[in-house]
Protein backbone atom coordinates (compact mmCIF):
# COMPACT_ATOMS: atom_id res chain seq x y z
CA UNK A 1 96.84 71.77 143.48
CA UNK A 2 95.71 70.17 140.37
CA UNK A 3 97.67 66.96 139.23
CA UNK A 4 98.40 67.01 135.77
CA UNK A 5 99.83 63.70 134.04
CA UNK A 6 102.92 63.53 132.41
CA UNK A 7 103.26 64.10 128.55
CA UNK A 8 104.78 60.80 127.65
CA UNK A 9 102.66 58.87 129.70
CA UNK A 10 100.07 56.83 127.97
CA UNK A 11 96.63 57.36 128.58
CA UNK A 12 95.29 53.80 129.55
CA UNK A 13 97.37 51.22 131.76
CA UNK A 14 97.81 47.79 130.75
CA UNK A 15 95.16 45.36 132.23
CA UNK A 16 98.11 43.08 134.31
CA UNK A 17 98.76 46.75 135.98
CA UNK A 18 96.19 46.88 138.97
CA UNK A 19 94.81 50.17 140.50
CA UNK A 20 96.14 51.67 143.72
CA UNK A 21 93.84 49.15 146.43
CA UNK A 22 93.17 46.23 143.83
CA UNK A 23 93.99 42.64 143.41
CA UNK A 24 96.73 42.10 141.21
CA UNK A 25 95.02 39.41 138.47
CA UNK A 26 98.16 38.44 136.83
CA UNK A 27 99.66 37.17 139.90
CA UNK A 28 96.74 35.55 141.10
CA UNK A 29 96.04 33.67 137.47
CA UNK A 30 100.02 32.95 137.78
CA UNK A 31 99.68 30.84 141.35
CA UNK A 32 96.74 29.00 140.12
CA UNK A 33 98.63 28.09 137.03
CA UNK A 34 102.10 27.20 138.72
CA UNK A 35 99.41 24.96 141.23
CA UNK A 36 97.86 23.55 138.84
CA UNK A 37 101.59 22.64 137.11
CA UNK A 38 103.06 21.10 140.34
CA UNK A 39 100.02 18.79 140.96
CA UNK A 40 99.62 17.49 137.08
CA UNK A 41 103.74 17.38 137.68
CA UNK A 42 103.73 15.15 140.44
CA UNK A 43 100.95 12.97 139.26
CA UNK A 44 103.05 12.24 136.04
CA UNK A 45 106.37 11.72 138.26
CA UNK A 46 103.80 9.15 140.62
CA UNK A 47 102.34 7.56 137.48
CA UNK A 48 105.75 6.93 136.13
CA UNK A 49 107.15 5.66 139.17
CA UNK A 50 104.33 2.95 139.43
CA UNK A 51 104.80 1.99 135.49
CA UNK A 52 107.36 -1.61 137.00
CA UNK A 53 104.40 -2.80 139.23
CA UNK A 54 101.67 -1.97 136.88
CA UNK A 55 103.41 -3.76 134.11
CA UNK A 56 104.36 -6.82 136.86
CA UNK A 57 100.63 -6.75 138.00
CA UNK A 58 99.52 -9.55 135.40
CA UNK A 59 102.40 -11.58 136.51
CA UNK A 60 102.94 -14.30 139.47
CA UNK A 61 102.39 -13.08 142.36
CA UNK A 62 106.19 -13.56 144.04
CA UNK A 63 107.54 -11.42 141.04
CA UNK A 64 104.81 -8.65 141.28
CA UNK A 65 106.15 -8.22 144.96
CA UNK A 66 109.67 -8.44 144.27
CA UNK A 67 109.10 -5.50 141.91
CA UNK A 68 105.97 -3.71 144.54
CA UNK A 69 109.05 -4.06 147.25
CA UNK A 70 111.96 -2.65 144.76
CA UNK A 71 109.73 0.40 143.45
CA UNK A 72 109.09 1.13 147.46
CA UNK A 73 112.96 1.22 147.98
CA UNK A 74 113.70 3.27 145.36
CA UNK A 75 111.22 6.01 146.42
CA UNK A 76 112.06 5.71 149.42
CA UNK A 77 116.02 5.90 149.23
CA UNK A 78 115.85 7.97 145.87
CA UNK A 79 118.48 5.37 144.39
CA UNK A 80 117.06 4.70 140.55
CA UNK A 81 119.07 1.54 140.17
CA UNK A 82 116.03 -0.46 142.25
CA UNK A 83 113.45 1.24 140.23
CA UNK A 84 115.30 0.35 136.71
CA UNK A 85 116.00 -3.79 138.30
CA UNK A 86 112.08 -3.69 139.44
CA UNK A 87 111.41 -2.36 135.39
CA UNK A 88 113.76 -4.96 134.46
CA UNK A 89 111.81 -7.76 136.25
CA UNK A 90 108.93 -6.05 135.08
CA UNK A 91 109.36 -6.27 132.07
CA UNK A 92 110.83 -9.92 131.89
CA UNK A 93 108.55 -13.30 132.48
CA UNK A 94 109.95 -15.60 135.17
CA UNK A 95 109.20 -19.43 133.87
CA UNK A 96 106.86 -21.29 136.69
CA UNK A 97 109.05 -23.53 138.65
CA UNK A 98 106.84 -24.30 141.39
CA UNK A 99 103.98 -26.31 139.61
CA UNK A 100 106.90 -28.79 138.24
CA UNK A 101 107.99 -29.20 141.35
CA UNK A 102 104.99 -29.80 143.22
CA UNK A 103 103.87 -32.29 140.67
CA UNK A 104 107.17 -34.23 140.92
CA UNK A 105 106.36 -33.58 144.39
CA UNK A 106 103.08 -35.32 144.48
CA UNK A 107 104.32 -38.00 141.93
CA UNK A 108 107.51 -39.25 144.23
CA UNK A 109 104.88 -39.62 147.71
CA UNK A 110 102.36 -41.57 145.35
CA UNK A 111 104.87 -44.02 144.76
CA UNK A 112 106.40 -43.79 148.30
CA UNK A 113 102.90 -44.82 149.37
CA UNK A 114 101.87 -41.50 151.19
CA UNK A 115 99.02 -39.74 150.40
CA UNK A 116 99.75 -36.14 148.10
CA UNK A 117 100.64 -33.79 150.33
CA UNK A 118 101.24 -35.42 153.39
CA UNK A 119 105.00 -35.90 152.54
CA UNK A 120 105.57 -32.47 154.72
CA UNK A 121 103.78 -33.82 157.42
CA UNK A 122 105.76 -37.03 157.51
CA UNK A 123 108.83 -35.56 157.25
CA UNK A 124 107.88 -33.06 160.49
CA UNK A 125 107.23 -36.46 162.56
CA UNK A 126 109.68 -37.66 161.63
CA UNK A 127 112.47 -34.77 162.28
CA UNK A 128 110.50 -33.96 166.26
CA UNK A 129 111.24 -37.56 166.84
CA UNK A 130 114.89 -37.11 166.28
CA UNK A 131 114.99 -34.08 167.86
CA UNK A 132 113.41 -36.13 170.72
CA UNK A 133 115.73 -38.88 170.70
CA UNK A 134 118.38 -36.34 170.72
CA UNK A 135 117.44 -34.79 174.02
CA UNK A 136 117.37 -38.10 175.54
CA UNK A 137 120.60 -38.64 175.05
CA UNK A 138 122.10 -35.39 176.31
């Protein structure tokens, strides 16, 4: 029995159309290109959701962790409001108050007669020997 093909049918198939046995190209070329999507996807999405601490990574150091920690719990909890307050802190430049403060510091045991930076130390003696005289009451 000879087969014959069908009048209307066209005498070529379209290249996307694979032979009886072969690989089917279109669908292949399709997964590579949907891989290809999720991965350049997700690196945008990752890139994006590092923007806060990239922006906060010039800054001091406390605020660049406040937003490092923030950024964490919002990808880890999937709640956007941390992510926009670590942007937020990003984005805004906390004014140094520790340098003042050590200076006046340093300034206030200079004229108490302690050396700079031994204030601390004083004030540790000074507290165990209360706590001493404490237990020696009790």
């Amino acid at each position: 029995m000879s087969t014959s093909m069908h009048p209307a049918a066209p005498d070529h198939l379209p290249w996307f159309i694979p032979a009886p046995g072969g690989s089917d190209l279109l669908l292949v070329g399709t997964a590579l290109f949907l891989l290809a999507a999720i991965v350049a996807v997700g690196l945008i999405f990752l890139r994006l959701h590092t923007l806060p601490e990239r922006l906060a990574h010039k800054s001091q150091k406390l605020q660049f962790e406040i937003v490092a920690v923030l950024g964490l719990i919002a990808l880890l909890t999937h709640q956007h409001i941390f992510w926009v307050a670590a942007l937020l802190l990003a984005l805004i430049d906390l004014p140094d108050f520790g340098t003042p403060l050590r200076r006046i510091a340093g300034s206030t045991e200079k004229l108490a007669g302690i050396p700079p930076g031994d204030g601390n130390r004083e004030a540790d003696e000074i507290e165990r020997a209360s706590l001493a005289a404490q237990k020696r009451e009790h």
